[in-house]
C-alpha atoms as a PDB file:
ATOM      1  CA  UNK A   1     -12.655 -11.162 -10.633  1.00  0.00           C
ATOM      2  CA  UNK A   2     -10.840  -8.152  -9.103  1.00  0.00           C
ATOM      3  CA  UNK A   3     -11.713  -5.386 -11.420  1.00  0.00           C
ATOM      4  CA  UNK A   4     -13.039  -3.091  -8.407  1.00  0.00           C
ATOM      5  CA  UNK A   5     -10.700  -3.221  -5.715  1.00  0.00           C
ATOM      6  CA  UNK A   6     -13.480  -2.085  -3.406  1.00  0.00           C
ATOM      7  CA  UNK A   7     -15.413  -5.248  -2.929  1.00  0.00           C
ATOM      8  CA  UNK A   8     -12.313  -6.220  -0.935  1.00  0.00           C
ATOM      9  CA  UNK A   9     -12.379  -3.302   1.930  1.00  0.00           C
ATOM     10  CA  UNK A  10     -15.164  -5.375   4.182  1.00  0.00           C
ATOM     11  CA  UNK A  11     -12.665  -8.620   3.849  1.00  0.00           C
ATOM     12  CA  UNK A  12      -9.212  -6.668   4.355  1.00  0.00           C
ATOM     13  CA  UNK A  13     -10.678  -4.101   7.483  1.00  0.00           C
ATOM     14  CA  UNK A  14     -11.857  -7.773   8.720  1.00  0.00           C
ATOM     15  CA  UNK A  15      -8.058  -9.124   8.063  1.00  0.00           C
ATOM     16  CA  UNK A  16      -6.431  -5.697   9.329  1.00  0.00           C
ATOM     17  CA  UNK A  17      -8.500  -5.696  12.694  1.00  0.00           C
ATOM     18  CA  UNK A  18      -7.916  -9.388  13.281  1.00  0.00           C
ATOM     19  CA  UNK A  19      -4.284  -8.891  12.780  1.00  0.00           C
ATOM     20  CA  UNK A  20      -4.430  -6.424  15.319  1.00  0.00           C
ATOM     21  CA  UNK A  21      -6.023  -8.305  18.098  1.00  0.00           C
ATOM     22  CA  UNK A  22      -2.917 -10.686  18.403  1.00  0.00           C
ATOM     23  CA  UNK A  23      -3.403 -14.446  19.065  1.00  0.00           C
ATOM     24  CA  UNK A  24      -7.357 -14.175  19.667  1.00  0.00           C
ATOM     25  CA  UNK A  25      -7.589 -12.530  15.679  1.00  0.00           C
ATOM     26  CA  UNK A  26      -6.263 -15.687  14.526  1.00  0.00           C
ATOM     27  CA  UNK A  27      -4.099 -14.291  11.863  1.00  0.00           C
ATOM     28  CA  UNK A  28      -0.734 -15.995  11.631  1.00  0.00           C
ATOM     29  CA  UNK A  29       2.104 -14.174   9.568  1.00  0.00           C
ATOM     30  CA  UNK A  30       5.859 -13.683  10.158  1.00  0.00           C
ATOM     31  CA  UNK A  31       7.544 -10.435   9.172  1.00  0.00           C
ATOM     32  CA  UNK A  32       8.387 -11.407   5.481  1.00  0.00           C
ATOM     33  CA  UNK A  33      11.548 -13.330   4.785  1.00  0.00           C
ATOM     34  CA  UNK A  34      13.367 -11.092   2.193  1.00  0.00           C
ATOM     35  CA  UNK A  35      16.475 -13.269   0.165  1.00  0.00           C
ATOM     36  CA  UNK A  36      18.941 -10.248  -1.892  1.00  0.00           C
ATOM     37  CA  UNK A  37      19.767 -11.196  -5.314  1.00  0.00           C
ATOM     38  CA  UNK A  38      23.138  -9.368  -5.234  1.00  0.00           C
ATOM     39  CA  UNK A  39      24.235  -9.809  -8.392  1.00  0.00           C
ATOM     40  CA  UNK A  40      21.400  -8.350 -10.462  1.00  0.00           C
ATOM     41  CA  UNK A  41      20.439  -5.654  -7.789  1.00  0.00           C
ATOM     42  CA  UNK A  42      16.592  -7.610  -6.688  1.00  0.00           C
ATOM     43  CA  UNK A  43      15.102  -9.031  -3.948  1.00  0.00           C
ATOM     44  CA  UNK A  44      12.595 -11.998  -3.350  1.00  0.00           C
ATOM     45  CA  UNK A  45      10.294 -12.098  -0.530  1.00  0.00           C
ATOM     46  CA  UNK A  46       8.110 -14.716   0.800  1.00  0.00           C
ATOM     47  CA  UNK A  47       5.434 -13.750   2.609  1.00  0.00           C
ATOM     48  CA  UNK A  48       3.414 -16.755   4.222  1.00  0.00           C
ATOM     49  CA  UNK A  49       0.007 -16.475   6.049  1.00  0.00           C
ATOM     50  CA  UNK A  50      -2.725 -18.514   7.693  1.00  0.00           C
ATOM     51  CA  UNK A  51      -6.345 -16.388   8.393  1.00  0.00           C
ATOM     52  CA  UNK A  52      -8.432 -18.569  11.126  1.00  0.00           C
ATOM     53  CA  UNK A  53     -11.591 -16.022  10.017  1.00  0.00           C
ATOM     54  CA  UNK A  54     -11.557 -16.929   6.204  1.00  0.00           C
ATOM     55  CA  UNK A  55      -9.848 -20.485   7.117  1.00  0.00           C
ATOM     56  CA  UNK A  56      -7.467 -19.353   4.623  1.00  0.00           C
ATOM     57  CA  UNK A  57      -3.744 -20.192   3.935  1.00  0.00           C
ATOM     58  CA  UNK A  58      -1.441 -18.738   1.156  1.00  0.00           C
ATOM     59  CA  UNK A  59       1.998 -18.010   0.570  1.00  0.00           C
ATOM     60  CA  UNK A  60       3.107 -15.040  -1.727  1.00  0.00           C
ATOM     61  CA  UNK A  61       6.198 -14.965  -3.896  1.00  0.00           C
ATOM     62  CA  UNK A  62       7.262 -11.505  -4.780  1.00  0.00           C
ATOM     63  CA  UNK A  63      10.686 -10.521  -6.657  1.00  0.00           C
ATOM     64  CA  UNK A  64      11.455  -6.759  -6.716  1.00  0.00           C
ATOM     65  CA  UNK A  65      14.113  -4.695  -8.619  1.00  0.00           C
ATOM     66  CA  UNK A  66      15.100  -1.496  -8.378  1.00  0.00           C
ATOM     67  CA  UNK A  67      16.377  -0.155 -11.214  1.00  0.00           C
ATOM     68  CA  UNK A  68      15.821  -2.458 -14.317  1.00  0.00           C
ATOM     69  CA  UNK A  69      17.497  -1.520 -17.939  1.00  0.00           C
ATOM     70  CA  UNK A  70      14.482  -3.167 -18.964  1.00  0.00           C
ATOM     71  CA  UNK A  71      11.609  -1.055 -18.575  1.00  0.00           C
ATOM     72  CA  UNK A  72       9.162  -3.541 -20.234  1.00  0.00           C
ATOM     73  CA  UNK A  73       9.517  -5.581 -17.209  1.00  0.00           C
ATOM     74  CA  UNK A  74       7.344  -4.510 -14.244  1.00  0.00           C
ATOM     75  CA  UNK A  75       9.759  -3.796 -10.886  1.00  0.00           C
ATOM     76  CA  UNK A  76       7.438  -6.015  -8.962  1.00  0.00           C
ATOM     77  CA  UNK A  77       6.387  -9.361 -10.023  1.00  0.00           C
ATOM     78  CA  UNK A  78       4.661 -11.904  -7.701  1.00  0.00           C
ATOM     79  CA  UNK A  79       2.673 -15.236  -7.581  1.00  0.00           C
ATOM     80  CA  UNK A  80       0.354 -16.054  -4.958  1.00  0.00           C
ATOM     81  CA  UNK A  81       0.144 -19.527  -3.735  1.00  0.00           C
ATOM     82  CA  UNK A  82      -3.513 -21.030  -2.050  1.00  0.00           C
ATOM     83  CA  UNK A  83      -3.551 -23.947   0.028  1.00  0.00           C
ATOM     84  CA  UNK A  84      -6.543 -26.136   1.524  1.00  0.00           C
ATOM     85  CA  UNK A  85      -5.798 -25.898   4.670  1.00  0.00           C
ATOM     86  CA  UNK A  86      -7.461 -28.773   6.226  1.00  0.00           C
ATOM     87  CA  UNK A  87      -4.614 -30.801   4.489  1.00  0.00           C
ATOM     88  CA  UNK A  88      -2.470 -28.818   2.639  1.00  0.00           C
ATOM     89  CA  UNK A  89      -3.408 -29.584  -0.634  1.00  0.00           C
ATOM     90  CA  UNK A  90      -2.319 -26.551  -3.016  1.00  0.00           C
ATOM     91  CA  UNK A  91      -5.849 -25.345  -4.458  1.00  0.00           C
ATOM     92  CA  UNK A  92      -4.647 -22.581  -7.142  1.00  0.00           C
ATOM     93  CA  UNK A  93      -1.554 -20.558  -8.325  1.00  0.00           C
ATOM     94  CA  UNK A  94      -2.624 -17.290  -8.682  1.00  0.00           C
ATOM     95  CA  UNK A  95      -0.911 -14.014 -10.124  1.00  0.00           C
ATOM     96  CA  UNK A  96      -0.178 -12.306  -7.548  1.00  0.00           C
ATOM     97  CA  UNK A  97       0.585  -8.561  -9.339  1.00  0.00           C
ATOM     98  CA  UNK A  98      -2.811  -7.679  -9.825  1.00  0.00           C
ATOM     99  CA  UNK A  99      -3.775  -8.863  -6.080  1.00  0.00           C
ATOM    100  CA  UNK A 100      -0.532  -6.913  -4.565  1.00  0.00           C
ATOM    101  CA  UNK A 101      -1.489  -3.961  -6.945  1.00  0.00           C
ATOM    102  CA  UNK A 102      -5.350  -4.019  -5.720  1.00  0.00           C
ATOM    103  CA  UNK A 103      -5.108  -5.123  -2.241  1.00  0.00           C
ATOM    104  CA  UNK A 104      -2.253  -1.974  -1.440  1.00  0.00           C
ATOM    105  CA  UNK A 105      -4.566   0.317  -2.920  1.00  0.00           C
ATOM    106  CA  UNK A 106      -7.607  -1.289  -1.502  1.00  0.00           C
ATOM    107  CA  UNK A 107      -5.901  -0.773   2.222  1.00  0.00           C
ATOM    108  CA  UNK A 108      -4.676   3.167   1.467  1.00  0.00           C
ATOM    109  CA  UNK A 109      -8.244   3.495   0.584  1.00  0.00           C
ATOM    110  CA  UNK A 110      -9.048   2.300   4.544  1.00  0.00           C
ATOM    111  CA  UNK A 111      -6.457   3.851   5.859  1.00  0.00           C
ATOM    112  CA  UNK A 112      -7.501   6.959   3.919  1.00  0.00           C
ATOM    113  CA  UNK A 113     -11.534   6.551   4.828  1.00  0.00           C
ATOM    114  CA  UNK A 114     -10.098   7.027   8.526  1.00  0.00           C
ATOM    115  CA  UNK A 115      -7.319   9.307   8.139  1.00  0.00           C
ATOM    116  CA  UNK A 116      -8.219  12.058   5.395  1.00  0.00           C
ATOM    117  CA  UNK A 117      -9.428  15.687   6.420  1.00  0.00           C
ATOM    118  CA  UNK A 118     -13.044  16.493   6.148  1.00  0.00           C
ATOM    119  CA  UNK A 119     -14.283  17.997   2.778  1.00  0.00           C
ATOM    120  CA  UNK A 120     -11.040  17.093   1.300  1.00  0.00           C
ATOM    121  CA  UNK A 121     -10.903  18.066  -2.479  1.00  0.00           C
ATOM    122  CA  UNK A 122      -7.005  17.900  -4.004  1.00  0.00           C
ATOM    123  CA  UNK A 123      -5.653  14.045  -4.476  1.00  0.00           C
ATOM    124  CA  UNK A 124      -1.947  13.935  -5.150  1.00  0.00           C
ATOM    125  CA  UNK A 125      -0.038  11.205  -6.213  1.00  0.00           C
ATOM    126  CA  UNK A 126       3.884  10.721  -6.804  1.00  0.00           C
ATOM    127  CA  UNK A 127       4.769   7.961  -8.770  1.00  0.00           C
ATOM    128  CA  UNK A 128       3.052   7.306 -12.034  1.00  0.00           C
ATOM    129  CA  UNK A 129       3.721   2.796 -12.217  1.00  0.00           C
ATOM    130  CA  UNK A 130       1.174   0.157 -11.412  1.00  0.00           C
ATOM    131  CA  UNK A 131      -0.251   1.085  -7.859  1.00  0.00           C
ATOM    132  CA  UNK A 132      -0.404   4.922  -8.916  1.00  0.00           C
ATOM    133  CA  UNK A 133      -3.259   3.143 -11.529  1.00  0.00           C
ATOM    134  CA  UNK A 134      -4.840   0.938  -8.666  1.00  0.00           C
ATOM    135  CA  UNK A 135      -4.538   3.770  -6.438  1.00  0.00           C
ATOM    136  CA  UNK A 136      -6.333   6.213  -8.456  1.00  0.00           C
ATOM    137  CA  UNK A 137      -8.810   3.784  -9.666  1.00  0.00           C
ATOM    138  CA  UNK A 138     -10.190   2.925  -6.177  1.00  0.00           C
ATOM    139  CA  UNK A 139      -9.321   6.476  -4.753  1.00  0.00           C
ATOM    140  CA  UNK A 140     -11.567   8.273  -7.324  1.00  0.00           C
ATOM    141  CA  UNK A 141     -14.253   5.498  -7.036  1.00  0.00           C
ATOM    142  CA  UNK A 142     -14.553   5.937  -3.300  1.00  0.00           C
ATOM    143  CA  UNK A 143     -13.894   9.791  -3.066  1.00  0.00           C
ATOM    144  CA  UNK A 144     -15.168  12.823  -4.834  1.00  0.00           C
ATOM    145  CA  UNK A 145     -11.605  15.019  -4.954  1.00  0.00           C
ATOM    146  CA  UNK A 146     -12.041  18.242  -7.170  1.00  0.00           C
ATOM    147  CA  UNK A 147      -8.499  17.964  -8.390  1.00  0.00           C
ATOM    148  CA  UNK A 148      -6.562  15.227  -9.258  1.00  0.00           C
ATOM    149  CA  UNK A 149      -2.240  15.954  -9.744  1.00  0.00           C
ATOM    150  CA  UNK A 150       0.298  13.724 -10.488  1.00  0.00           C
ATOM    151  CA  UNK A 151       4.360  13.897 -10.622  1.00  0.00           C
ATOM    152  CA  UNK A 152       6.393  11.509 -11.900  1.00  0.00           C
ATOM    153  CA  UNK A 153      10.317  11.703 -11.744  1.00  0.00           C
ATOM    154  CA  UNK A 154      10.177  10.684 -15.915  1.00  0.00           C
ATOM    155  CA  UNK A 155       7.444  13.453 -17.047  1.00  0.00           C
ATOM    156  CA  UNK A 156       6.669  11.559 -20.246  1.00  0.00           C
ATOM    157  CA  UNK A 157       5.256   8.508 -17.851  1.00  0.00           C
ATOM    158  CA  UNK A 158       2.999  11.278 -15.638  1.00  0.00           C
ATOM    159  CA  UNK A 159       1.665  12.442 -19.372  1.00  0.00           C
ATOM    160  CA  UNK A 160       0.877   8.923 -19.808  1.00  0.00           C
ATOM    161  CA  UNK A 161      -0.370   8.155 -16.730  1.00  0.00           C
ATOM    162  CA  UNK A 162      -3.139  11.235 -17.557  1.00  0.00           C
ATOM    163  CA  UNK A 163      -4.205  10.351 -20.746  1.00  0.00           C
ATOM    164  CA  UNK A 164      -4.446   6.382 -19.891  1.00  0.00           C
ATOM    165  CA  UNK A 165      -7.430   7.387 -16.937  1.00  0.00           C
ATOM    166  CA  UNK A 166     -10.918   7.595 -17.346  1.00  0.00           C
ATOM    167  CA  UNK A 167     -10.867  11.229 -15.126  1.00  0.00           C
ATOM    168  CA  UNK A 168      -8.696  14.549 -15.798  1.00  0.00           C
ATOM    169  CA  UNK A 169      -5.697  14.763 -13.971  1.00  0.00           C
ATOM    170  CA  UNK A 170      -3.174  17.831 -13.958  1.00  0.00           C
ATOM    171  CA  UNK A 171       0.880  16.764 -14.557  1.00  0.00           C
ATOM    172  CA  UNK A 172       2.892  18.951 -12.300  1.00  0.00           C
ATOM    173  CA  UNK A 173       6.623  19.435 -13.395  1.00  0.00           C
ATOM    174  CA  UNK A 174       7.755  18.590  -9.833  1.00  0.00           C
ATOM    175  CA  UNK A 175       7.002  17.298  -6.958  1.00  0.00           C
ATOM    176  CA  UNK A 176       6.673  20.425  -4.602  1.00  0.00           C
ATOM    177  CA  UNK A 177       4.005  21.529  -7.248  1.00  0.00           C
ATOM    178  CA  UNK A 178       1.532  18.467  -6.991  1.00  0.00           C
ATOM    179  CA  UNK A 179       2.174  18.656  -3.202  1.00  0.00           C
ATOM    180  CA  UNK A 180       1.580  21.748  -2.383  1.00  0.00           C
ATOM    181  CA  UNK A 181      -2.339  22.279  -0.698  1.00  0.00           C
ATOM    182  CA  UNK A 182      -2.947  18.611  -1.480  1.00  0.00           C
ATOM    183  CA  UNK A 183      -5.298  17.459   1.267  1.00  0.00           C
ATOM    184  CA  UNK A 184      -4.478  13.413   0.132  1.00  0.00           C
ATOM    185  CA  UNK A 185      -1.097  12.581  -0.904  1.00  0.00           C
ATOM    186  CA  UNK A 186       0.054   9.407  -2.268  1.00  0.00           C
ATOM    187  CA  UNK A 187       3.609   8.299  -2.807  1.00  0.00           C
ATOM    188  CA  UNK A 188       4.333   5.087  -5.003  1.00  0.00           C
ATOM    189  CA  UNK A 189       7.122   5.502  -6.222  1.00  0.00           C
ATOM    190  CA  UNK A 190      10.583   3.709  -6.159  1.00  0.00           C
ATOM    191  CA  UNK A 191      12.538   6.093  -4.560  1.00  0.00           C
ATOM    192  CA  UNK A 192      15.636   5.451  -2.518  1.00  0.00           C
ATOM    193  CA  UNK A 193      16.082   8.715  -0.783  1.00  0.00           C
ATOM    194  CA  UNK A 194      13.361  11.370   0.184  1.00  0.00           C
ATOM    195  CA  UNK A 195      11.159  12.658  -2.624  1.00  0.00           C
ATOM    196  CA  UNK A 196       8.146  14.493  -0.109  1.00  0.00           C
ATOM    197  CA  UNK A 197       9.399  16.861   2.263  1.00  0.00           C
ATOM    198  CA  UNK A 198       7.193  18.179   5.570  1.00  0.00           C
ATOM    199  CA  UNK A 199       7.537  22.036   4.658  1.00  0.00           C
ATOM    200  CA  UNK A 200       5.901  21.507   1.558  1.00  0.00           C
ATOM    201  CA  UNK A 201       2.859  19.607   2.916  1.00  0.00           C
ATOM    202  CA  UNK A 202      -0.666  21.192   3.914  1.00  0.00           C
ATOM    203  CA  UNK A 203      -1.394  20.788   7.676  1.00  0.00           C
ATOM    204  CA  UNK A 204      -3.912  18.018   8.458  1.00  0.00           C
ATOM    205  CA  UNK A 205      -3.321  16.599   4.951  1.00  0.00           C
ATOM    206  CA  UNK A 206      -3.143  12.736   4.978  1.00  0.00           C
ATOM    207  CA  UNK A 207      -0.139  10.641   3.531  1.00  0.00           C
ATOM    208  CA  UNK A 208      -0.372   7.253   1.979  1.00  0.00           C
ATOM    209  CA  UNK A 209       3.457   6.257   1.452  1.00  0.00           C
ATOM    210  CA  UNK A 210       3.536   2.884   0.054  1.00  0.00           C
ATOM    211  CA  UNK A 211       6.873   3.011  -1.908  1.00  0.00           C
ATOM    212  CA  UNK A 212      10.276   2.617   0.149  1.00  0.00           C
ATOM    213  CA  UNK A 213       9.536  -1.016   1.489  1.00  0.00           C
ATOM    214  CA  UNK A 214      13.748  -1.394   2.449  1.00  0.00           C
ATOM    215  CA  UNK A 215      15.083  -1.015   5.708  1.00  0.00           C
ATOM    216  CA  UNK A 216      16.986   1.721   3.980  1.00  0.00           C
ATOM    217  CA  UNK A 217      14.742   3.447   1.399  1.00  0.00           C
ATOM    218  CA  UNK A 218      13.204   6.565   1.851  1.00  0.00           C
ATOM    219  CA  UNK A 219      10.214   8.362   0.545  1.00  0.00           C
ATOM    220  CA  UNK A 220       9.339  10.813   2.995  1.00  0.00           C
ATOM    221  CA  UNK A 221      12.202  13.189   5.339  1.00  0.00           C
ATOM    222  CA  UNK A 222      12.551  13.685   8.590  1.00  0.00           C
ATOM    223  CA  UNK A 223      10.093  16.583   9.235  1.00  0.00           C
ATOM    224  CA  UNK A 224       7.586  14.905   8.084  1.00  0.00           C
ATOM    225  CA  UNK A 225       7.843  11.805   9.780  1.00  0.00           C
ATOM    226  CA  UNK A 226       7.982  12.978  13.169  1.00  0.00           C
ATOM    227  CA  UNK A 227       5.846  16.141  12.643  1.00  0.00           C
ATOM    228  CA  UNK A 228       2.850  13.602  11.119  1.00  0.00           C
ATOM    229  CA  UNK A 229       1.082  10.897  13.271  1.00  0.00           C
ATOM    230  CA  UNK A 230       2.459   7.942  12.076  1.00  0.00           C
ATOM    231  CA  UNK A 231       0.007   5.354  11.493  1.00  0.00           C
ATOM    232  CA  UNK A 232       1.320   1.101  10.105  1.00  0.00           C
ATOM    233  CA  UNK A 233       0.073  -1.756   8.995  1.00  0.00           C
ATOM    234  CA  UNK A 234       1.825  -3.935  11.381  1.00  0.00           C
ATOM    235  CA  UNK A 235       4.364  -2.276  14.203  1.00  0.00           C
ATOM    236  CA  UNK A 236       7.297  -5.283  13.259  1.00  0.00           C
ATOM    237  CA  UNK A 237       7.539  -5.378   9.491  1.00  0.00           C
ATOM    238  CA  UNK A 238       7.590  -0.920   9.916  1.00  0.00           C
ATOM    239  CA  UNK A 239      10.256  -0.876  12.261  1.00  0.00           C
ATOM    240  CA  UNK A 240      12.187  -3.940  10.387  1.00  0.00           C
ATOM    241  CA  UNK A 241      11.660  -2.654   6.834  1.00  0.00           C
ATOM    242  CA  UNK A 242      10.834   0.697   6.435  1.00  0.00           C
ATOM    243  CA  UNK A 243      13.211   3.170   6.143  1.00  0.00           C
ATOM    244  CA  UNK A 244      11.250   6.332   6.715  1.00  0.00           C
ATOM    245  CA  UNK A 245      10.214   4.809  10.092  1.00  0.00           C
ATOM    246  CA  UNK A 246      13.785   3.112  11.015  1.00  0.00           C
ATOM    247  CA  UNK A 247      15.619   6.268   9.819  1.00  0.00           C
ATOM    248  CA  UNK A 248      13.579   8.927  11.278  1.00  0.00           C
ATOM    249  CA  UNK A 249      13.082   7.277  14.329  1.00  0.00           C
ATOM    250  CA  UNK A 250       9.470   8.559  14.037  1.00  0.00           C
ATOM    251  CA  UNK A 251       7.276   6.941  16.836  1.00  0.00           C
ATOM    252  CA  UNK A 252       4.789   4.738  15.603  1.00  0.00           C
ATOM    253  CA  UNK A 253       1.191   5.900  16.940  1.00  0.00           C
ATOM    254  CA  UNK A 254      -1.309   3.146  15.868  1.00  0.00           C
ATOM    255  CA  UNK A 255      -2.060  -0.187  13.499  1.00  0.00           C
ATOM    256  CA  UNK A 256      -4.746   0.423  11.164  1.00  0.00           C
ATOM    257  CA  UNK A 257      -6.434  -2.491  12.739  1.00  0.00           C
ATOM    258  CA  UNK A 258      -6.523  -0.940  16.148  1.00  0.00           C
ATOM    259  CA  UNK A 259      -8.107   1.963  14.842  1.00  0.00           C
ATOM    260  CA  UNK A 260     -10.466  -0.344  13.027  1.00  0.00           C
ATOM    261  CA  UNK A 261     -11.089  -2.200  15.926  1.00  0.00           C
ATOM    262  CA  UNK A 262     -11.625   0.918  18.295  1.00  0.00           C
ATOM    263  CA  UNK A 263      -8.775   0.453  20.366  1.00  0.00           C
ATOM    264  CA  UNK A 264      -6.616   3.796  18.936  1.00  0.00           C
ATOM    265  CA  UNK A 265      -8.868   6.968  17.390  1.00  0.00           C
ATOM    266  CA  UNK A 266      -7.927   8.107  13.769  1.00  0.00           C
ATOM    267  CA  UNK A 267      -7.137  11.463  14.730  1.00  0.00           C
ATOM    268  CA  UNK A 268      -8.380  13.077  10.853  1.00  0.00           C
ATOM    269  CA  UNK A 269      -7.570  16.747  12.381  1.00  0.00           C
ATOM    270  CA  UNK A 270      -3.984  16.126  12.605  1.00  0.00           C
ATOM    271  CA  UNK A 271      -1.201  15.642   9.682  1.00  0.00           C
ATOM    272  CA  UNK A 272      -1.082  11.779   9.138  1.00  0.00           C
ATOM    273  CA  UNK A 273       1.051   9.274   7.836  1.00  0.00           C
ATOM    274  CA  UNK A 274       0.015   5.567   6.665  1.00  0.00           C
ATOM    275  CA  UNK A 275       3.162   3.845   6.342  1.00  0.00           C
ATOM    276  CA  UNK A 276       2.012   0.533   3.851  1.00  0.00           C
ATOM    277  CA  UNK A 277       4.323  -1.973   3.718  1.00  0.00           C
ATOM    278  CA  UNK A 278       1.639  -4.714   2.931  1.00  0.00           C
ATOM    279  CA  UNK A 279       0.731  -7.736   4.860  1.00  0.00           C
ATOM    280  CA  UNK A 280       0.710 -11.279   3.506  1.00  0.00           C
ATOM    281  CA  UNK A 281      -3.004 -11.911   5.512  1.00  0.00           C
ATOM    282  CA  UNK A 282      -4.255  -9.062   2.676  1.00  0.00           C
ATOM    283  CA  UNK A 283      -3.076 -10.987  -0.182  1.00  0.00           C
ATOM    284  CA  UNK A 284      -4.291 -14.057   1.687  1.00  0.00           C
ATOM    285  CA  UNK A 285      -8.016 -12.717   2.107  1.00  0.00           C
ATOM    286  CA  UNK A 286      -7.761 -11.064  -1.758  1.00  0.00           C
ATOM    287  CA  UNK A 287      -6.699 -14.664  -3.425  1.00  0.00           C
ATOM    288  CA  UNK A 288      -9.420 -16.296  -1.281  1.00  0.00           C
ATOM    289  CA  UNK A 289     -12.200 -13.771  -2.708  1.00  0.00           C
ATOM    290  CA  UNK A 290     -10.368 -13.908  -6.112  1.00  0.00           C
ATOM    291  CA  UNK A 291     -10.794 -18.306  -5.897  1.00  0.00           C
ATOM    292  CA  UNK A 292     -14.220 -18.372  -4.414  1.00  0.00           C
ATOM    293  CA  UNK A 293     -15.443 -15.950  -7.457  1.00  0.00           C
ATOM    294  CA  UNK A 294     -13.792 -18.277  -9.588  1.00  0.00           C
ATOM    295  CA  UNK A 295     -15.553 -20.580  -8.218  1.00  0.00           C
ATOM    296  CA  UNK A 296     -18.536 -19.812  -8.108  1.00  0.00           C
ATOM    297  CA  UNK A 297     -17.979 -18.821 -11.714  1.00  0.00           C
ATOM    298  CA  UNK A 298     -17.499 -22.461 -12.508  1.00  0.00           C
END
């Protein structure tokens, strides 16, 4: 029921914008509780949220690990939890990879829409795991980019990456050469210490970095960061979790939603960042649309 990301951007710029306006939105969502798993290196987060707009509440359970022996096993695993909410009845257990994995691309997309230079034709995108697939799917659906380049710190899994989508895609040998005069960049990648560096990046490109969601990851340096507008999903999970924000001490410009909403302008001339961390109320409005398809289905 979520094969095309896109039929969740009306729902999730709804869910960004209300998240936005503060008590009168009506979303409800603490900054994600994160528990370390010390002994095996991971992390689970819980990541609770009510919607008033959909009437919607869900939980999400998400485990992460760095750097498993096993690469079989996904680094990112998650369940997604849906509630009635009148009562609290639980309605559905739903997997929650393929929501996290559409609804993050689904919001770079957004973010993207407003952010991205005008007639921009080179898509870049470092990483080559799960959301560099959802993220190319919805970006080339949405977007007509002349080029499409892709690094990946193991080049076999870039190689792979290219022959596994439906559109051609060039595999750069490193990451300076996929970034360079890339007018949409895209980091996914589980990096720990700065991978994209400001020199190397085209002025007035836009930056989706989704990857580096610890307090002390990095994806992006220190150039960049403060030499880019620096756009967020929400202002408290960036400056409790992310790393390139905390780090940097980059100042934090705008929410998506307020730009949504009309409150902050997108500023597409400038270099930008979008700083994704993810919000629970996006996997909260994705399992809802995933259940009521279902649904109706039935």
């Amino acid at each position: 029921h979520l094969h095309r990301a896109s039929l969740l951007l009306p729902a999730l710029e709804a869910a960004l914008a209300n998240f936005s306006g503060g008590a009168a939105g009506g979303v409800v969502q603490p900054v994600r509780t994160v528990l370390p798993v010390p002994r095996h290196g991971g992390y689970l987060g819980v990541m609770p949220a009510y919607s008033a707009a959909d009437d919607a509440l869900t939980t999400k359970l998400v485990t992460f690990y760095e750097h498993l022996k096993d690469s079989s096993v996904p680094s990112h695993q998650a369940t997604v939890l849906l509630f009635e909410p009148s009562n609290g009845t639980l309605k559905a257990v739903l997997d929650g990879s393929v929501i996290t994995a559409k609804r993050t691309a689904a919001v770079s997309a957004i973010a993207t829409k407003l952010l991205m230079p005008p007639f921009a034709e080179v898509l870049c995108i470092l990483g080559a795991g799960v959301q560099a697939y959802s993220h190319y799917d919805i970006f080339t659906e949405l977007f007509t980019f002349k080029e499409v380049r892709i690094w990946n710190r193991t080049k076999e899994r870039a190689v792979q990456f290219a022959s596994a989508v439906s559109g051609p895609v060039r595999v750069c040998s490193s990451a300076q050469e996929a970034v360079t005069g890339a007018d949409v960049i895209v980091t996914v990648t589980m990096a720990t210490a700065p991978i994209l560096f400001g020199d190397w990046v085209k002025p007035g490109a836009h930056i989706n970095a989704v990857g580096a969601s610890r307090p002390d990851w990095r994806e992006l340096d220190d150039e960049l960061m403060k030499n880019s507008v620096l756009f967020v999903d929400s202002r408290d999970a960036a400056l409790t979790e992310s790393g390139d924000v905390i780090l940097s001490g980059a100042e934090i410009f705008a929410e998506l939603g307020e730009v949504l909403k009309g409150t902050k302008p997108a500023l597409p001339e400038k270099t930008t960042v979008f700083k994704s961390l993810g919000m629970a109320v996006e996997d909260t409005v994705a399992a809802k649309f995933v259940y009521d398809a279902w649904s109706a289905g039935n």
